[in-house]
Protein backbone atom coordinates (compact mmCIF):
# COMPACT_ATOMS: atom_id res chain seq x y z
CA UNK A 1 -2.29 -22.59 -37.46
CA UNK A 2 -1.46 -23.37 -33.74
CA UNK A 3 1.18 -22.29 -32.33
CA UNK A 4 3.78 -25.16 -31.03
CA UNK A 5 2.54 -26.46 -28.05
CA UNK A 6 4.94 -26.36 -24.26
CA UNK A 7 6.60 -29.29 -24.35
CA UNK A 8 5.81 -31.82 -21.62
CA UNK A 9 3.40 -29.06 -20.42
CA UNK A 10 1.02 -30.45 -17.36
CA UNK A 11 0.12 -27.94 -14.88
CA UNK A 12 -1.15 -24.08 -16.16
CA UNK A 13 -1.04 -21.29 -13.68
CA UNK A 14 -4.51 -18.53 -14.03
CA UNK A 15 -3.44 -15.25 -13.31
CA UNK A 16 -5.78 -13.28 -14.15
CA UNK A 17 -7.47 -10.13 -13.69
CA UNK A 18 -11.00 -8.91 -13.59
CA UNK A 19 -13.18 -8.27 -16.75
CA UNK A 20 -14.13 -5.13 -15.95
CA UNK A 21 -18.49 -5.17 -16.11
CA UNK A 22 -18.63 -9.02 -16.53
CA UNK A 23 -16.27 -11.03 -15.05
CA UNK A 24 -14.71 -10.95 -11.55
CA UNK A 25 -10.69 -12.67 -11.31
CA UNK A 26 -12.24 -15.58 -9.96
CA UNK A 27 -14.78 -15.92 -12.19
CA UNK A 28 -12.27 -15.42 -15.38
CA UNK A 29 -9.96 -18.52 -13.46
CA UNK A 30 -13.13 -20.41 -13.31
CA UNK A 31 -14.29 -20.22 -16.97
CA UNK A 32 -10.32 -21.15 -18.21
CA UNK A 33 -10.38 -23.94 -15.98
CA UNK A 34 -13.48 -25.06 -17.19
CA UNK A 35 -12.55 -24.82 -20.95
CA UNK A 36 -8.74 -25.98 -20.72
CA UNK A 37 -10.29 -28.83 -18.76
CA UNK A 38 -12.97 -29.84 -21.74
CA UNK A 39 -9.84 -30.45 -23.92
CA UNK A 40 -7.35 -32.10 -21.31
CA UNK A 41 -10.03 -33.34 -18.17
CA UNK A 42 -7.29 -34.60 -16.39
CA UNK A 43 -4.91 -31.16 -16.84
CA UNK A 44 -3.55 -29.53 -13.48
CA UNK A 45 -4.73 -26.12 -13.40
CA UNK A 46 -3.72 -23.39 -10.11
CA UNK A 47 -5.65 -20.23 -9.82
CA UNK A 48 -4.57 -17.18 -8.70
CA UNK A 49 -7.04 -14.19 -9.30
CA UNK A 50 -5.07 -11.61 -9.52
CA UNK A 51 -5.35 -7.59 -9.56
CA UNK A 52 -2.93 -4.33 -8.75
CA UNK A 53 -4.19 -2.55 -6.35
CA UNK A 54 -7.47 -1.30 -7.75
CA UNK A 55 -10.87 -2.56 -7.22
CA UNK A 56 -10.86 -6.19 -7.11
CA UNK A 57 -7.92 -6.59 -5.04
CA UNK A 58 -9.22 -7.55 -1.66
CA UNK A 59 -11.30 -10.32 -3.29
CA UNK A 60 -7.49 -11.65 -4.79
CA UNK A 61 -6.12 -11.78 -1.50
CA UNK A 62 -9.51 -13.83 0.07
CA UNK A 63 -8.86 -15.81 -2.68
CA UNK A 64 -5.21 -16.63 -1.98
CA UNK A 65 -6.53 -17.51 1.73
CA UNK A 66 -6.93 -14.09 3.87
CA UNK A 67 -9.60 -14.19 5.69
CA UNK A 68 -12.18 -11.48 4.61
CA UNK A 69 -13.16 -9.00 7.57
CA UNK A 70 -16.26 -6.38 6.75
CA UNK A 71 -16.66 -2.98 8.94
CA UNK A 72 -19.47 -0.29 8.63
CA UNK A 73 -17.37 2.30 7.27
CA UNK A 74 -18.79 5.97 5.13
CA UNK A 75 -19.31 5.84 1.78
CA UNK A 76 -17.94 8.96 -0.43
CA UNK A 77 -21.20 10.51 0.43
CA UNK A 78 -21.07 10.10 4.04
CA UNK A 79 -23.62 7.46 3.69
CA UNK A 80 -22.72 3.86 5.95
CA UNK A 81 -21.65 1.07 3.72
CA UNK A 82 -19.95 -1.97 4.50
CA UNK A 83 -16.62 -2.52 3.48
CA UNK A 84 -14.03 -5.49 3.34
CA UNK A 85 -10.43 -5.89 4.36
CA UNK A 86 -7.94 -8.95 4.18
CA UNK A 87 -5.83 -9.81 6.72
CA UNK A 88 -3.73 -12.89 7.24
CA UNK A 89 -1.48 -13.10 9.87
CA UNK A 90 -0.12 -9.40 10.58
CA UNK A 91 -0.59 -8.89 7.12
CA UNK A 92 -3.62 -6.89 5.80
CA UNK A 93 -4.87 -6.05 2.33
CA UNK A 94 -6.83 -2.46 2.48
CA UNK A 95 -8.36 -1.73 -0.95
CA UNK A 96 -10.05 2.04 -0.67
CA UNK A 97 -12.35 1.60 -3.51
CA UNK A 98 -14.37 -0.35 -0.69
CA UNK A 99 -14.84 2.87 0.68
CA UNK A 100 -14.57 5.34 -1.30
CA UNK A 101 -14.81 3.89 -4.72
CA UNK A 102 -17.06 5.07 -7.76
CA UNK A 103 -18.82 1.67 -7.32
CA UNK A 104 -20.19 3.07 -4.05
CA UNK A 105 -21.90 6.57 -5.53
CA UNK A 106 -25.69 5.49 -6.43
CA UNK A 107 -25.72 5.28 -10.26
CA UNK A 108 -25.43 8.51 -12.12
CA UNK A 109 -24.22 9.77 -9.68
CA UNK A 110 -21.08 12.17 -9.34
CA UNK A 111 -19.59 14.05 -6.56
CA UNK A 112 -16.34 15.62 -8.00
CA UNK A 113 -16.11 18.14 -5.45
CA UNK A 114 -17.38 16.49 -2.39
CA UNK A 115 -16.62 12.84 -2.11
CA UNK A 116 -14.84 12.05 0.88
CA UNK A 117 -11.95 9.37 1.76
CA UNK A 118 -12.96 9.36 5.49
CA UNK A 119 -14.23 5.66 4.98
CA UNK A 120 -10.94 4.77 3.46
CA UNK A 121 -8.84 5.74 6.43
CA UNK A 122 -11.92 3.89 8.77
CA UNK A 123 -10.78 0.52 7.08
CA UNK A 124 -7.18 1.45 7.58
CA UNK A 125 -8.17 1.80 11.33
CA UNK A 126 -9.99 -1.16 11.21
CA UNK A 127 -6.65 -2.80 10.10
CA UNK A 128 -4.64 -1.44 12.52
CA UNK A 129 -7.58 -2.44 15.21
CA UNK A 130 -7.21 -6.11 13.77
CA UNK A 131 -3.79 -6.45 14.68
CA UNK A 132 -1.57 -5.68 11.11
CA UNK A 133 1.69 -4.74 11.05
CA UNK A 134 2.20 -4.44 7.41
CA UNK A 135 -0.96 -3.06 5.52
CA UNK A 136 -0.86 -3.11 1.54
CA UNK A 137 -3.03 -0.23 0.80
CA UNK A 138 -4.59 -0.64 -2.92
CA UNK A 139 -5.65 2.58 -4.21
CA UNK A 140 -7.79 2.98 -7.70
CA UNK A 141 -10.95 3.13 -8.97
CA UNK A 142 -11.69 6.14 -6.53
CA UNK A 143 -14.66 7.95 -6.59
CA UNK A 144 -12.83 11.20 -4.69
CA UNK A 145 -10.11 13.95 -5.54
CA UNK A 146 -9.54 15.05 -1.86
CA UNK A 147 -5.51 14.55 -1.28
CA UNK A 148 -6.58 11.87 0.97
CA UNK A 149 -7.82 14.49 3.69
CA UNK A 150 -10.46 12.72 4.58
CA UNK A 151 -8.59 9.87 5.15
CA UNK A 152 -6.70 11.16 7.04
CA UNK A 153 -9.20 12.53 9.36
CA UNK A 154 -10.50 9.55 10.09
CA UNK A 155 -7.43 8.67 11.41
CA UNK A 156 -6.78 11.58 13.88
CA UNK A 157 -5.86 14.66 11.54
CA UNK A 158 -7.82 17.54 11.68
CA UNK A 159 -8.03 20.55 9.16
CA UNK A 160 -9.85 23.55 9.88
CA UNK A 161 -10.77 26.58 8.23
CA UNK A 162 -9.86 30.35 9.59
CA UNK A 163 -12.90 30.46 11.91
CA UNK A 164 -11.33 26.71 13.42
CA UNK A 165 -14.37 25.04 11.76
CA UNK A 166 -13.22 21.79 9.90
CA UNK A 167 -13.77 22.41 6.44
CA UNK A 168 -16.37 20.78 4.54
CA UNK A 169 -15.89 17.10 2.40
CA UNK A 170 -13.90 16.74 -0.48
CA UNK A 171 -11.53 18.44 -2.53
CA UNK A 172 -13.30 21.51 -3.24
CA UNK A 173 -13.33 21.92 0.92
CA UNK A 174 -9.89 21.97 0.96
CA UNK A 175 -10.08 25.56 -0.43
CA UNK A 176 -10.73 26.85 2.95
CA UNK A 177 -8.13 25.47 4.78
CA UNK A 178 -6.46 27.53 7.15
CA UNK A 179 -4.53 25.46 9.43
CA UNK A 180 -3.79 21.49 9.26
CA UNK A 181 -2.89 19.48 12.13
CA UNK A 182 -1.39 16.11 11.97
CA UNK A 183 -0.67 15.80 15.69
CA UNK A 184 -3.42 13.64 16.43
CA UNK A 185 -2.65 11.20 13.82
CA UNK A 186 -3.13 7.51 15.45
CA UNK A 187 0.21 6.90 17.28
CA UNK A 188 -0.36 3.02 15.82
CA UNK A 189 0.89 4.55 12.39
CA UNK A 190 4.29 4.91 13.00
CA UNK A 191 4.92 1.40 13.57
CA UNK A 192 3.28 0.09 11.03
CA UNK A 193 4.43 -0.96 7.23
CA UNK A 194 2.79 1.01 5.22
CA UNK A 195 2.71 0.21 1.31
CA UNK A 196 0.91 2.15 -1.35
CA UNK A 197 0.22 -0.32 -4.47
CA UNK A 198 -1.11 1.69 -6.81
CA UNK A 199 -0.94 0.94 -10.91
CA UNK A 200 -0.25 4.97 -11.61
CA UNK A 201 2.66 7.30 -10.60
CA UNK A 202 1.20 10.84 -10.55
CA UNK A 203 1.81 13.90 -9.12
CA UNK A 204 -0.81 15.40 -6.77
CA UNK A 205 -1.32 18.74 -9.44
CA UNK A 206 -0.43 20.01 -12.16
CA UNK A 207 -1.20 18.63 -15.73
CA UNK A 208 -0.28 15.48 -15.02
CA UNK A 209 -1.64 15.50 -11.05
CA UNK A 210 -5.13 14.26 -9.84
CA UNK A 211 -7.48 16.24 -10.79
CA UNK A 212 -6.24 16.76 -14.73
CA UNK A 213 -6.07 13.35 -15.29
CA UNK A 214 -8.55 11.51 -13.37
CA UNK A 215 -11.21 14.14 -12.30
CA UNK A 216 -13.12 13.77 -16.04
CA UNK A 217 -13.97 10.57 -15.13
CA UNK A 218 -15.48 11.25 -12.00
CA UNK A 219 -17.74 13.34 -13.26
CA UNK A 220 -15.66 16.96 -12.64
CA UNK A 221 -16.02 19.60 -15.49
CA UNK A 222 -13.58 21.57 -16.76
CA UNK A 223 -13.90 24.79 -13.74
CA UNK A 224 -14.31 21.46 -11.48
CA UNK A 225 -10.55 20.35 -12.64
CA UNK A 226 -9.52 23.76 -12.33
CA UNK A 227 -10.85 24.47 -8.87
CA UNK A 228 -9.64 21.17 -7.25
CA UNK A 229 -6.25 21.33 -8.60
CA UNK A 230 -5.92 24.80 -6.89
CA UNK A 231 -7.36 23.15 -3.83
CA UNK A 232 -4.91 20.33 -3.91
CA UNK A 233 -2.06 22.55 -4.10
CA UNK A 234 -3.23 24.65 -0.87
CA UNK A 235 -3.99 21.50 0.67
CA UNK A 236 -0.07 20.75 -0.02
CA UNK A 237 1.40 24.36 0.78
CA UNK A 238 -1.17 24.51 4.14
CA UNK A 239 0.69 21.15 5.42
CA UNK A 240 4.16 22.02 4.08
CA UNK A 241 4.04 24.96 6.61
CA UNK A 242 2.63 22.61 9.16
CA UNK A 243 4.79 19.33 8.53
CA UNK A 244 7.66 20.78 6.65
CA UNK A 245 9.53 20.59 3.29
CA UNK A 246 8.71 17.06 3.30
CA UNK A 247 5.15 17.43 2.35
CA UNK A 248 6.24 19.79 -0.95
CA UNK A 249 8.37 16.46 -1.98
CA UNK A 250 5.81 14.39 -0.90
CA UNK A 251 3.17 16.24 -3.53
CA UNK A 252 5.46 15.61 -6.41
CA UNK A 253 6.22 12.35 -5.80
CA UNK A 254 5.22 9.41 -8.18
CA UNK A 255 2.10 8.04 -6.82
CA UNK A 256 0.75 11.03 -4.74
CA UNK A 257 -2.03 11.70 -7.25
CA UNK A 258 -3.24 7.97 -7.22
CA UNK A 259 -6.29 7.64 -6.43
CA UNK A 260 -7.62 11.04 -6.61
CA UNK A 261 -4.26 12.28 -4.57
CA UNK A 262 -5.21 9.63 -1.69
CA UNK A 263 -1.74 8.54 -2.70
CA UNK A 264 -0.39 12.10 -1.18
CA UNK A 265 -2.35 11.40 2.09
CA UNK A 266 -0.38 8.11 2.07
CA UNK A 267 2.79 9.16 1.54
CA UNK A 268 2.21 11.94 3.94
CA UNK A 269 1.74 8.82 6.53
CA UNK A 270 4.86 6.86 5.69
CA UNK A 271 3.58 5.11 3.15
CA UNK A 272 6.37 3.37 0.87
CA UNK A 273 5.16 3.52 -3.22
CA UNK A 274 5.38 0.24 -5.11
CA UNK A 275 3.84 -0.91 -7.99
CA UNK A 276 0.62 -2.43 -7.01
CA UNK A 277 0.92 -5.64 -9.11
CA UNK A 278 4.60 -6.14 -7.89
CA UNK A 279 3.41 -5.86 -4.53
CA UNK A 280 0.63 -7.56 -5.21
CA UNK A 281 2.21 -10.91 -6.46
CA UNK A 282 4.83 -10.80 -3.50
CA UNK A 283 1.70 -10.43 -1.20
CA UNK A 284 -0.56 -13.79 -3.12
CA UNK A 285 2.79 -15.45 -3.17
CA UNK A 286 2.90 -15.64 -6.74
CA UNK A 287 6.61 -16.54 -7.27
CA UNK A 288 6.33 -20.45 -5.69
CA UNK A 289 2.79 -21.01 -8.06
CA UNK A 290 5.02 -19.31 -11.33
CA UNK A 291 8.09 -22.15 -10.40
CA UNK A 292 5.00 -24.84 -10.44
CA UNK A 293 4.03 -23.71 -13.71
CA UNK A 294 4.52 -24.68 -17.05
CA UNK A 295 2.50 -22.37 -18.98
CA UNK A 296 0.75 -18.93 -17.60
CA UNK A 297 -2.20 -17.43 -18.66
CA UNK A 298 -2.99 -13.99 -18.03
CA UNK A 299 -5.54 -11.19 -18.97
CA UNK A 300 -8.04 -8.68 -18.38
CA UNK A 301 -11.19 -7.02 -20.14
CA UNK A 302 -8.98 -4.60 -22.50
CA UNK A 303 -5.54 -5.50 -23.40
CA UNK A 304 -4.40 -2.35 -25.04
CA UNK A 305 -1.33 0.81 -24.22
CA UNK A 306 -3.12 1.12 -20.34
CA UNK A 307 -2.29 -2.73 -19.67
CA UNK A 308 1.69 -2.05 -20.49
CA UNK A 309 1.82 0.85 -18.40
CA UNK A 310 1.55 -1.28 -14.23
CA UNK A 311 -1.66 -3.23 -15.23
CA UNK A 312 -2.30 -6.74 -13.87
CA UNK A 313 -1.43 -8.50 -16.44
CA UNK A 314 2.20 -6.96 -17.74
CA UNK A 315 3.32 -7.38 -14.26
CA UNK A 316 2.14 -11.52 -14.28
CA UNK A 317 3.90 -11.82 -17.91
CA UNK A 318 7.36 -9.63 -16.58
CA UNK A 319 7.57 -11.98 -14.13
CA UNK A 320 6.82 -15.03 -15.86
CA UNK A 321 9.17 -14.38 -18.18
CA UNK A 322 12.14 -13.38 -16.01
CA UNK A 323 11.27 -17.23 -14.96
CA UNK A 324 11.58 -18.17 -18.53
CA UNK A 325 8.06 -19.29 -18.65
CA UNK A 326 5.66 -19.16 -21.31
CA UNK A 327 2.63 -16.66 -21.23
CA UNK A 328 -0.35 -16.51 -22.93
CA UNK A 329 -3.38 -14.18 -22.12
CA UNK A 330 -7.36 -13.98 -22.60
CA UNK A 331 -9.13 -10.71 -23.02
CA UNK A 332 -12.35 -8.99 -24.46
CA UNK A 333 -10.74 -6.91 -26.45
CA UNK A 334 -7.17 -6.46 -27.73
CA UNK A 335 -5.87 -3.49 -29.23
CA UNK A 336 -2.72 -3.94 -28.75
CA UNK A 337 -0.30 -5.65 -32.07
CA UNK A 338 1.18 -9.19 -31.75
CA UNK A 339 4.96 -6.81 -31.58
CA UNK A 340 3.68 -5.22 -28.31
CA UNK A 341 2.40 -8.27 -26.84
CA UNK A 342 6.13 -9.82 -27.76
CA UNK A 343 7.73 -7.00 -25.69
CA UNK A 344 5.34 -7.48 -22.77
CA UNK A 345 6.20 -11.08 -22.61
CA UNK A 346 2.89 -12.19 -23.71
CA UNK A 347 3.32 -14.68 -26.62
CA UNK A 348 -0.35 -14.49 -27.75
CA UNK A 349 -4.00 -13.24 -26.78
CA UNK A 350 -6.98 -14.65 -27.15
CA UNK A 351 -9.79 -11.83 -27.41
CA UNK A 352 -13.36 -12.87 -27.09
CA UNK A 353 -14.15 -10.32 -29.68
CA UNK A 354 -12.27 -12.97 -32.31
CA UNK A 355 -15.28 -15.64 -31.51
CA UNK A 356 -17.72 -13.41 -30.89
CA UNK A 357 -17.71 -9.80 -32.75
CA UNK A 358 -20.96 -8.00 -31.07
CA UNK A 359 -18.99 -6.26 -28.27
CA UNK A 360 -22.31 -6.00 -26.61
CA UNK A 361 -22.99 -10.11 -26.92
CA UNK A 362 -19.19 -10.49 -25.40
CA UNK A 363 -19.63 -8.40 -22.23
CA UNK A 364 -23.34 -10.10 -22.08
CA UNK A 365 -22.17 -13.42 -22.71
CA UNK A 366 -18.52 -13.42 -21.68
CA UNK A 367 -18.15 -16.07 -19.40
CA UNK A 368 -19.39 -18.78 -22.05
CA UNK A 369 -17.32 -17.39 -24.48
CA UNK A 370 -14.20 -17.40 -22.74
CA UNK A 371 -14.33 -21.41 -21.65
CA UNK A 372 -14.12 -21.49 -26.02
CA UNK A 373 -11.09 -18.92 -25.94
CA UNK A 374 -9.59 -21.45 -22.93
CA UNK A 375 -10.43 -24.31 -25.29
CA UNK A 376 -8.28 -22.77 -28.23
CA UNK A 377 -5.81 -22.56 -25.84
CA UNK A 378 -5.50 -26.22 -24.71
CA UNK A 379 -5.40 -26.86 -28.51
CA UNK A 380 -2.75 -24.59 -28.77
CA UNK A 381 -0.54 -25.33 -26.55
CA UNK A 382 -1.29 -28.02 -24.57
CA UNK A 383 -2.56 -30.97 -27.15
């Protein structure tokens, strides 16, 4: 049965995320568009790719209307790759999986212990070098558990071991830090607004820090976890005698192990931790497209206990509904039940998986089979 339709409804807002493996944001608004607009041709549609701070974010903000800027910058691996930033106005969008993200390691390929941020604090350079005075700096989908030391090398820091050699890439060179020096840091920093979006709030160690939690899934074993979580914590008790008590409070702070503890290396720069879908929408200038609105539809690839916890599309629906508008959201898969979707603000989902059951056929044909889910929803709540 479909659900009662918005009354009067004429103009849907697409605020979407990425489908992780088959779908950019801007590809998902596309494909609604396309199928709300085989029901109702002449139905006013706005789209507004959105993400949280992870990898897809830059592309959101080009799509909103920064201008896209590319730099040669190093890859985790040292290696030259280019890499985009945002910027519009004084504004830039810095999203580190450009640099440093698990996307950029060839495929198969892991480097738990050695995978640098150095490119990551070359685009935040880059930034400052364009002008910004605020940077939103998206951290997630990293392919590195370093604290953010390389990072913050790039940017004038230097760490050396006890024979004043800088110690080698990574977290597992952090072991053999002797001395840490932040007094070369780019003098640009301090006047700049600094925000870390990130979707997770972390510690830097510990069970719940970087390395515990995220280092599995970039390809650390077990001794690997063990090793860089002791070399996280040096890298923190090395700086606290260097920079003071504040980099002890700074380690146990929510958001310092984002990112594979890049969030430390931010916080250690001034950095101010926000939710990066909340920050997010304020930078795309969500709120003025959500007052436009009459219905909202939201999603990403898996809708399930991850999405209630910062993801893309909670944040859209919180919003939404604090504007006492109604949301509805597309997915690939849902695993979460129609009570948790009712507490997130989401009145239903639309999963490909209920038009198309072969999970493999939905990630292989998922653009296709989304413009149906879009058309179900024009039936639903738009006829």
């Amino acid at each position: 049965m479909a659900d009662a339709a918005v009354n009067g409804a004429h103009r849907v807002l697409i605020a979407a995320d990425k489908f992780k493996g088959s779908l950019t944001a801007v590809q998902v608004a596309e494909r609604v568009t396309a199928g709300l607009r085989r029901v109702l041709p002449d139905l006013e549609v706005e789209a507004m790719p959105v993400a949280d701070g992870g990898d897809g974010t830059v592309d959101a903000a080009v799509a909103a209307g920064f201008e896209r800027r590319e730099v040669p910058v190093a890859g985790p691996l040292g290696h030259e790759v280019t890499a985009a930033f945002a910027l519009r106005g004084d504004t830039a969008v810095v999203e580190m999986a450009e640099a440093s993200g698990l996307q950029r390691l060839p495929a198969g390929v892991f480097a738990p212990l050695t995978a640098s941020t150095y490119g990551s604090g070359e685009l935040l350079r880059a930034a400052l070098d364009a002008g910004a005075r605020t940077i939103v700096f998206g951290v997630g989908g990293s392919a590195t558990t370093d604290g953010g030391a390389g990072m913050l090398t790039a940017l004038g820091a230097r760490f050396l071991d006890a024979d004043g050699e800088p110690v080698g890439p990574g977290g597992g060179g952090l072991g053999d830090l002797a001395t840490a020096d932040l007094s070369g840091l780019d003098p640009r920093l301090s006047a700049v607004d600094l925000v870390l979006a990130s979707d997770v709030d972390n510690p830097l160690t510990g069970p719940k820090g970087a390395p515990a939690v995220y280092g599995p899934q970039k390809g650390a074993s077990p001794d690997d976890v063990e090793t860089l979580d002791a070399a996280l914590a040096h890298f923190a008790k090395i700086l606290e005698e260097s920079a003071g008590p504040e980099a002890a409070e700074h380690a146990a702070a929510p958001g310092a192990g984002a990112a594979g503890g890049i969030g430390y290396g931010a916080l250690l720069l001034g950095a101010r931790f926000r939710p990066g879908i909340e920050v997010m929408l304020d930078v795309l200038g969500f709120a003025p497209a959500l007052d436009r609105a009459d219905l909202v539809i939201t999603g990403e690839g898996s809708l399930d206990e991850q999405t209630l916890h910062g993801k893309a599309p909670a944040g859209v629906a919180a919003a939404a509904r604090a504007a006492g508008k109604e949301v509805v959201a597309v997915c690939g898969r849902l695993a979460l039940a129609p009570e948790a979707l009712g507490r997130a603000g989401i009145r239903r989902a639309y999963p490909l998986t209920e038009i198309e059951p072969d999970v493999a056929k939905c990630i292989a044909d998922a653009g296709p089979i989304l413009e149906r889910s879009a058309e179900r929803i024009a039936r639903d709540f738009l006829s």
